[in-house]
Each structure stands twice: as structure tokens, then as C-alpha cells.
C-alpha atoms as a PDB file:
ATOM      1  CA  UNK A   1      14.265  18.764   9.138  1.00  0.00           C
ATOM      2  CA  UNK A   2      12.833  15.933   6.740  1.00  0.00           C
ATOM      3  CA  UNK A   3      11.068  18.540   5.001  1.00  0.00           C
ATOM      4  CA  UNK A   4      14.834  19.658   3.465  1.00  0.00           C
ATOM      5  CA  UNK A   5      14.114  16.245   1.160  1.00  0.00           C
ATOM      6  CA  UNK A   6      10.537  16.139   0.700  1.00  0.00           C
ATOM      7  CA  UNK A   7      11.252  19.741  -0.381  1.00  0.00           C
ATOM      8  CA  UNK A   8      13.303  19.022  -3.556  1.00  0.00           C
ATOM      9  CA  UNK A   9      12.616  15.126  -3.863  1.00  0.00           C
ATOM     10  CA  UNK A  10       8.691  14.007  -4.259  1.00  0.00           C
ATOM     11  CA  UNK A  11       9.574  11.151  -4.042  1.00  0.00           C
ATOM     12  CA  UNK A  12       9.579   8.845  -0.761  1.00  0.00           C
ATOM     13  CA  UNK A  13      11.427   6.088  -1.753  1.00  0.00           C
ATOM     14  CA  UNK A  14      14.150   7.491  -3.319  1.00  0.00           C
ATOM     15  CA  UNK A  15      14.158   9.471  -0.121  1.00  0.00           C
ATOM     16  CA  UNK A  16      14.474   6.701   1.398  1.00  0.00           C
ATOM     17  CA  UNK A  17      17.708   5.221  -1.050  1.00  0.00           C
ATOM     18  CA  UNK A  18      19.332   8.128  -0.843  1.00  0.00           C
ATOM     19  CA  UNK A  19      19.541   8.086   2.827  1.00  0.00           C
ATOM     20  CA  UNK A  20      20.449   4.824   3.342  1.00  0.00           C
ATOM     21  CA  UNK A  21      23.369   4.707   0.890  1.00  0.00           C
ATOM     22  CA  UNK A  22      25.032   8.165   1.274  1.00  0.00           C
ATOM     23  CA  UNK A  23      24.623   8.120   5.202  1.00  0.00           C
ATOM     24  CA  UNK A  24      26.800   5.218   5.289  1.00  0.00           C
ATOM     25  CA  UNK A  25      28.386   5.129   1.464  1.00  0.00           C
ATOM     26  CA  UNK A  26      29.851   1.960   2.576  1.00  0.00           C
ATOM     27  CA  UNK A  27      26.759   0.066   2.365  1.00  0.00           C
ATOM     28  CA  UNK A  28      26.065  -2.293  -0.383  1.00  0.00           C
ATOM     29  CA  UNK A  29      22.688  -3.723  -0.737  1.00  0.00           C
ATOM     30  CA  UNK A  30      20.843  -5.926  -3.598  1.00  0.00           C
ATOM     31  CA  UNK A  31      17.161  -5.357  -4.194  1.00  0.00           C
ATOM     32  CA  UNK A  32      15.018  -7.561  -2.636  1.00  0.00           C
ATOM     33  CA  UNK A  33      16.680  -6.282   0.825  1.00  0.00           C
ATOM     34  CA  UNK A  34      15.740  -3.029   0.262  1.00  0.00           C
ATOM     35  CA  UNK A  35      12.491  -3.418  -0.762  1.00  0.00           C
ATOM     36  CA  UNK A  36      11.794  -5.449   2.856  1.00  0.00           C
ATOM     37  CA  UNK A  37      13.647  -2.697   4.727  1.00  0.00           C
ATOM     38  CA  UNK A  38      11.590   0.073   3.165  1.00  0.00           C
ATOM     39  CA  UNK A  39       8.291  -1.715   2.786  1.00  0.00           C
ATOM     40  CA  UNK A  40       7.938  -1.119  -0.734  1.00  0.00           C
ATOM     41  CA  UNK A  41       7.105  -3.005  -3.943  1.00  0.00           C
ATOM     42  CA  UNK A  42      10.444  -4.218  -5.556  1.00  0.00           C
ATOM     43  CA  UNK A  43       8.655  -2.616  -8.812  1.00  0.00           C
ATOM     44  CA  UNK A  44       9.065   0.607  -6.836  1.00  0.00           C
ATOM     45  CA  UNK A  45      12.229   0.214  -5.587  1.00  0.00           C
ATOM     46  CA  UNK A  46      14.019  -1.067  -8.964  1.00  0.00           C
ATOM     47  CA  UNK A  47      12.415   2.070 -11.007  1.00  0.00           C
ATOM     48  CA  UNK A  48      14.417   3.930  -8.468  1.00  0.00           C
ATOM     49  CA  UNK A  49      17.744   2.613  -8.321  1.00  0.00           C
ATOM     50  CA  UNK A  50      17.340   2.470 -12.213  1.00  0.00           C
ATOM     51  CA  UNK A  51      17.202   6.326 -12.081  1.00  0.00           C
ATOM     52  CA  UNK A  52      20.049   6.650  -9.474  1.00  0.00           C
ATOM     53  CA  UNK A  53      22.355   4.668 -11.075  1.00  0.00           C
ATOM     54  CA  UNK A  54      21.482   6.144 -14.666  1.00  0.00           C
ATOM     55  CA  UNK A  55      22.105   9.638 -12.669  1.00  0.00           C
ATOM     56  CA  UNK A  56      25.448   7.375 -11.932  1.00  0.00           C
ATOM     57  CA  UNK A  57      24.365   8.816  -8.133  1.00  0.00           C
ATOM     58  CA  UNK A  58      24.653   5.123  -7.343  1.00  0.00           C
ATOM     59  CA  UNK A  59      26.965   1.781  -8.920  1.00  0.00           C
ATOM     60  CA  UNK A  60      25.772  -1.466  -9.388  1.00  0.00           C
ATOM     61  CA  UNK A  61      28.003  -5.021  -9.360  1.00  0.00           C
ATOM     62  CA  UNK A  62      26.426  -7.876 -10.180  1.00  0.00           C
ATOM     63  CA  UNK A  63      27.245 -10.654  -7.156  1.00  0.00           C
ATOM     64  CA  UNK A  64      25.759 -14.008  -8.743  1.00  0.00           C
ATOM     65  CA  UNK A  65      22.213 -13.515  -9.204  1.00  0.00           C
ATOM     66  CA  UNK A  66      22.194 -10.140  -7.221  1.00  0.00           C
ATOM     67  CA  UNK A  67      22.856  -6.524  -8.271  1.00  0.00           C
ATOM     68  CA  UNK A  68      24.784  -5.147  -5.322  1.00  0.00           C
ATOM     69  CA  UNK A  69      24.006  -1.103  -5.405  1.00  0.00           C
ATOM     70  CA  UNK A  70      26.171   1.362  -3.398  1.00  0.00           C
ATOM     71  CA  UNK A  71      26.591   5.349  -3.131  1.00  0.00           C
ATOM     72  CA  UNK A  72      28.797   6.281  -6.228  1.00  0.00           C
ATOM     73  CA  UNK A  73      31.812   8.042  -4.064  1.00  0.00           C
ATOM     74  CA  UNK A  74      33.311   9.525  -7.080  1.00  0.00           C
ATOM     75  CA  UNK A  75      30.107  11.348  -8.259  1.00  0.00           C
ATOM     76  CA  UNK A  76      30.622  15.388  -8.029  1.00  0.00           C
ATOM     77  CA  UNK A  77      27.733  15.807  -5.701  1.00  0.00           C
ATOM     78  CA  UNK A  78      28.755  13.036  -3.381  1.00  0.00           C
ATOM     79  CA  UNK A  79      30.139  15.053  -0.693  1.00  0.00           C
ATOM     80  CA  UNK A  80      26.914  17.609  -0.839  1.00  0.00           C
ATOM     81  CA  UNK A  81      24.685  14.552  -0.421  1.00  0.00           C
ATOM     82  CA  UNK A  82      26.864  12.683   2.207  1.00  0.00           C
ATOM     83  CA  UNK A  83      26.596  16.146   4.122  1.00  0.00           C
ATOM     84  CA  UNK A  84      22.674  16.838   3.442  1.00  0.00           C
ATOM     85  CA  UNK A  85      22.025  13.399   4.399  1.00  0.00           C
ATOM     86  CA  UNK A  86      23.925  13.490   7.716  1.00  0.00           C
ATOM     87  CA  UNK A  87      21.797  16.703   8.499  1.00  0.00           C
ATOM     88  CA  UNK A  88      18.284  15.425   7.624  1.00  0.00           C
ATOM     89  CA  UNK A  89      19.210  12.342   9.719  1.00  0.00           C
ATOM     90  CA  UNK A  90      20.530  14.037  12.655  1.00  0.00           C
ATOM     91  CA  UNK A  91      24.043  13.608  13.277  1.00  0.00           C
ATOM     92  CA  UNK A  92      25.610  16.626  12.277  1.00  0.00           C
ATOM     93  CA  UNK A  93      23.612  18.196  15.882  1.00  0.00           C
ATOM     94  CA  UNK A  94      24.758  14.770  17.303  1.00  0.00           C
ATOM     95  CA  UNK A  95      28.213  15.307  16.723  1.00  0.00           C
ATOM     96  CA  UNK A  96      27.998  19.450  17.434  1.00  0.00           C
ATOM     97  CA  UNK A  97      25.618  18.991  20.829  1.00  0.00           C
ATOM     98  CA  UNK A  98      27.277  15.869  22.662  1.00  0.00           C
ATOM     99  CA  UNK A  99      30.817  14.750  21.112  1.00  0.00           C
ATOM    100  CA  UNK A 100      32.103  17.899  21.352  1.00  0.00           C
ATOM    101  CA  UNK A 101      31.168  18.603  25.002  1.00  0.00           C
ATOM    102  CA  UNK A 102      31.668  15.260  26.633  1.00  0.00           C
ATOM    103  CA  UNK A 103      34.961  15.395  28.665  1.00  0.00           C
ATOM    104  CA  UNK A 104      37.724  12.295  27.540  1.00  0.00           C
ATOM    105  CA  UNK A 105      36.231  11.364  24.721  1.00  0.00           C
ATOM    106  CA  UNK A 106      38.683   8.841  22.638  1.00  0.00           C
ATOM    107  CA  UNK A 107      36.265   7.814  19.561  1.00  0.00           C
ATOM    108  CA  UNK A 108      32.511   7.844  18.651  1.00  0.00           C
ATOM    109  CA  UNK A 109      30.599   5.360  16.586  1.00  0.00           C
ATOM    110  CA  UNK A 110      27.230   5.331  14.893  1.00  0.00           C
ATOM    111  CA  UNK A 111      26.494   1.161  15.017  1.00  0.00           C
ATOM    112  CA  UNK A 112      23.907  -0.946  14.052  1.00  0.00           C
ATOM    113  CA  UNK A 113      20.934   0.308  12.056  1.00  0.00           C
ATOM    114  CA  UNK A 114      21.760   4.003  11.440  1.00  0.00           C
ATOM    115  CA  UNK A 115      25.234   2.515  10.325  1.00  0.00           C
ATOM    116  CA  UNK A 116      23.294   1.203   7.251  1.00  0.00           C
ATOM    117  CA  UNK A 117      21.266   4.113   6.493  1.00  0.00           C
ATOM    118  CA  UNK A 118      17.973   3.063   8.320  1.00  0.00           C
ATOM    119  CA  UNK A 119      16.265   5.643   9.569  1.00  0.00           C
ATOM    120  CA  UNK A 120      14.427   3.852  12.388  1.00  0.00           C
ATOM    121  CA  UNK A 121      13.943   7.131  14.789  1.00  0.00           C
ATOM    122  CA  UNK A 122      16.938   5.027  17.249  1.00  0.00           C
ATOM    123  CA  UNK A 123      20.438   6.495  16.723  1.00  0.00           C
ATOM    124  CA  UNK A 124      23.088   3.618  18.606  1.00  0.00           C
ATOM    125  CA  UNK A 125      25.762   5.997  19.521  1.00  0.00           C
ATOM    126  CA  UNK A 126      28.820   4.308  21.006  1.00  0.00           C
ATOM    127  CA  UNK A 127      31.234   6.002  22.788  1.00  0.00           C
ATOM    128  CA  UNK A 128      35.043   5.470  23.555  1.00  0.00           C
ATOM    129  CA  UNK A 129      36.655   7.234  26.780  1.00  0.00           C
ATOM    130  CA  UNK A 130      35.890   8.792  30.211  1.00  0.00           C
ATOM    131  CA  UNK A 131      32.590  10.127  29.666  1.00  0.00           C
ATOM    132  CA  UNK A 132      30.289  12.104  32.221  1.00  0.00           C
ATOM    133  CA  UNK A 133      27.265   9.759  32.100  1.00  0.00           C
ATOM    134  CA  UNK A 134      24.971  12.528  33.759  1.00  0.00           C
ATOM    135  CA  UNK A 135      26.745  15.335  31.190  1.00  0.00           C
ATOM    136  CA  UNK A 136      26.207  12.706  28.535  1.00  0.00           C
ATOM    137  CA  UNK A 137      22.262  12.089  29.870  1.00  0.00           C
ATOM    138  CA  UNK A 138      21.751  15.857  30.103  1.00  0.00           C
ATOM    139  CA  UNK A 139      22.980  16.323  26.463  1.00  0.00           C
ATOM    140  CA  UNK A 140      21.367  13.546  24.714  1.00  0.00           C
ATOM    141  CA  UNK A 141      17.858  14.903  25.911  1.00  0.00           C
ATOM    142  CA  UNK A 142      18.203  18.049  25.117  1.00  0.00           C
ATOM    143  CA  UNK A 143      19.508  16.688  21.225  1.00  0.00           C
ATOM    144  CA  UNK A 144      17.037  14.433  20.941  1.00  0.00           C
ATOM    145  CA  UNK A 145      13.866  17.100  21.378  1.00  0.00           C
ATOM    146  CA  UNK A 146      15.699  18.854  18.499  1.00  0.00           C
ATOM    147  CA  UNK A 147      16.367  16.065  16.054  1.00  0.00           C
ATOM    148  CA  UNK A 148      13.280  14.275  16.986  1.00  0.00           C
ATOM    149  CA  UNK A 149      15.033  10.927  17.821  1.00  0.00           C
ATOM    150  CA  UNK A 150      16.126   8.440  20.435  1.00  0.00           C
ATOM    151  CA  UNK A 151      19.476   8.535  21.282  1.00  0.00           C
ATOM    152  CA  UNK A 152      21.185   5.338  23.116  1.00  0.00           C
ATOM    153  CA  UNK A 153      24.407   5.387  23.891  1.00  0.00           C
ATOM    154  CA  UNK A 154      26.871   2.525  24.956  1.00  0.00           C
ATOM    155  CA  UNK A 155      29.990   3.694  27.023  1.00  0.00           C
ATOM    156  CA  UNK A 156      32.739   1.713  27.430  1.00  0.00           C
ATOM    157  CA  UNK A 157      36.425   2.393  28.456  1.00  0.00           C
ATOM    158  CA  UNK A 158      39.126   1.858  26.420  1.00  0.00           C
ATOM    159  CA  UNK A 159      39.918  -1.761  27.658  1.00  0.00           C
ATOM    160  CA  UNK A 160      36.432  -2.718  27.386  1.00  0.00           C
ATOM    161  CA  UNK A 161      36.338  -1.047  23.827  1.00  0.00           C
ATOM    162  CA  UNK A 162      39.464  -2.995  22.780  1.00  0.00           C
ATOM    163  CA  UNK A 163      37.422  -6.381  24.156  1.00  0.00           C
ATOM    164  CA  UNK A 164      34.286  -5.387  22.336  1.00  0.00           C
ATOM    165  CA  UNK A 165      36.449  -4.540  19.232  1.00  0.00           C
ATOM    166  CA  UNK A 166      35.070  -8.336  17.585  1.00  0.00           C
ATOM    167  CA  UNK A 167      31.661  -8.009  18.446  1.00  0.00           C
ATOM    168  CA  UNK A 168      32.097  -4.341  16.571  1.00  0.00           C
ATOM    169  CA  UNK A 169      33.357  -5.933  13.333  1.00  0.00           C
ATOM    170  CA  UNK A 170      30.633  -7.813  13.198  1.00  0.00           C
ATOM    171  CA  UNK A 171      28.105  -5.140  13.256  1.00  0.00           C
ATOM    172  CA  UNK A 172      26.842  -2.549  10.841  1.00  0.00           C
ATOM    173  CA  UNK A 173      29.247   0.308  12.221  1.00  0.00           C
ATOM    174  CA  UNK A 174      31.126   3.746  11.575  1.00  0.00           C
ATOM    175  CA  UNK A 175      33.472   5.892  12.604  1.00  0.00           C
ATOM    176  CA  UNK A 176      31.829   9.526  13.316  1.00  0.00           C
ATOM    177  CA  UNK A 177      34.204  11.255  15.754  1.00  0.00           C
ATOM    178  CA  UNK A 178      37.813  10.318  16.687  1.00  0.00           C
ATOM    179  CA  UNK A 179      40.343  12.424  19.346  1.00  0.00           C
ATOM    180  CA  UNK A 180      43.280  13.771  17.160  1.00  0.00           C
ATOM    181  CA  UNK A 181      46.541  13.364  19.056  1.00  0.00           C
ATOM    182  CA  UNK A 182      48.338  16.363  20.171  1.00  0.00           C
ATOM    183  CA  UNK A 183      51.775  16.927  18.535  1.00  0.00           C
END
């Protein structure tokens, strides 16, 4: 499924960048941080976001000495990336093979490093509601052969959710799947 990228884009790194900001658009990072995360030169990394942001793919704010860079949300092709992104990473079949098909299922979160746009072959699924843990077991397996990554998910109930609710702010996190009420 990687191929889809390596396809059109030759190169790796702005693989990479575009991953990690239109997975989670929300994420801002400067570019010393990204060059450690991806394990490239900051030579490398800087001609890249040069060419993103000049595409206007990606905005920059300058935050005292650092250049904060972020997906550019208002950018025509946003949504197609956002979407192409979520497939090459996984969680479209995340969402389709377990969510969907888990019983009482109140809310789903992607947390920690997927959150902000690492790829790191572990997707920290967290999951809100009464959930069949051998369903949920059974499902994840079976999605993980197909997307070629770990799944680990955290299950909690909703008063444990509502006590974990602080540690969750303070962690890379998003929204992915939420129950709509009935009317």
C-alpha cells in the first residue's frame, strides 16, 4: 500500500512530511524535530518543506527562533491528501474492519505516535464503550496481516475514559470514530 506514494512521489522524505502533517493536520512541527524523527539531514528536510510550503501544501509561523510548519487545511487538495494519507497509513481498513463491527462502541482514538503522523509500524488505537475483547482480538489480527502493522488497543469504559480524559490531553491524540446519537 506504500507503493500508492512511492508511485507518484520519488521522493522519501517528503513521503515522509506529507504523512506526518496531513494524517494528523493538527500537527505543528519546527525543523530540527523533524529532521530527528525522520533521520534525515536538516539540509534534506528544509529543501522539502521549502517546496511544500512554496506548493502552499504546507504554512509556516515563525515561533521565536523556530518556523512552526503545519498541513495547509485550506489548500484544494487537502481533503484528497488527508484521505490518501489515511489509506497508505492504514486506518481507513482500521476504521472499516474493527470500529464498525465491535458491539457498544462510544468513541475511537488514534493516540500517541500515529496521532502525529509517525509512521512507526504501531497504531495505539483507543477505544471508548463495551467492547468484545475476543471480537476485538479476532479483528485486529486479521487487519493487521492486511495493513502490515501492529495494532494495540486500550479499552476502557466510559467512567474510566472520563478519568483518563487528563492523561488524554496530554498526549498526541485524535478523534477517528465517534457513535452518533439516535434522534
Amino acid at each position: 500500500m506504500t507503493d500508492l506514494f512511492s508511485g507518484l512521489i520519488s521522493s522519501k522524505t517528503r513521503i515522509s512530511l506529507l504523512t506526518r502533517f496531513f494524517f494528523n493536520p493538527g500537527t505543528k512541527s519546527y525543523l530540527r524535530e523533524l529532521s530527528k524523527d525522520l533521520n534525515v539531514s536538516t539540509n534534506a528536510v528544509r529543501e522539502e518543506l521549502n517546496q511544500l510550503t512554496k506548493t502552499k501544501l504546507l504554512t509556516s509561523e515563525k515561533e521565536g527562533r523556530n518556523v512552526l510548519y503545519t498541513a495547509n487545511s485550506d489548500h484544494p487538495l487537502f481533503p484528497e491528501l488527508k484521505s490518501m494519507v489515511s489509506k497508505v497509513m492504514g486506518l481507513d481498513q482500521v476504521i472499516e474492519s474493527i470500529l464498525t463491527r465491535l458491539g457498544d462502541l462510544e468513541k475511537a482514538y488514534i493516540i500517541d505516535d500515529y496521532a502525529e503522523g509517525k509512521d512507526t509500524g504501531i497504531i495505539d488505537l483507543l477505544l471508548v464503550g463495551n467492547i468484545d475483547q475476543y471480537h476485538l482480538n479476532d479483528l485486529s489480527r486479521k487487519t493487521e496481516r492486511y495493513i502490515k502493522r501492529k495494532i494495540r488497543p486500550l479499552v476502557l469504559t466510559s467512567e474510566e475514559f472520563t478519568a483518563f480524559m487528563p492523561k488524554l490531553e496530554n498526549r498526541p491524540n485524535f478523534l477517528v470514530w465517534e457513535r452518533q446519537e439516535k434522534v
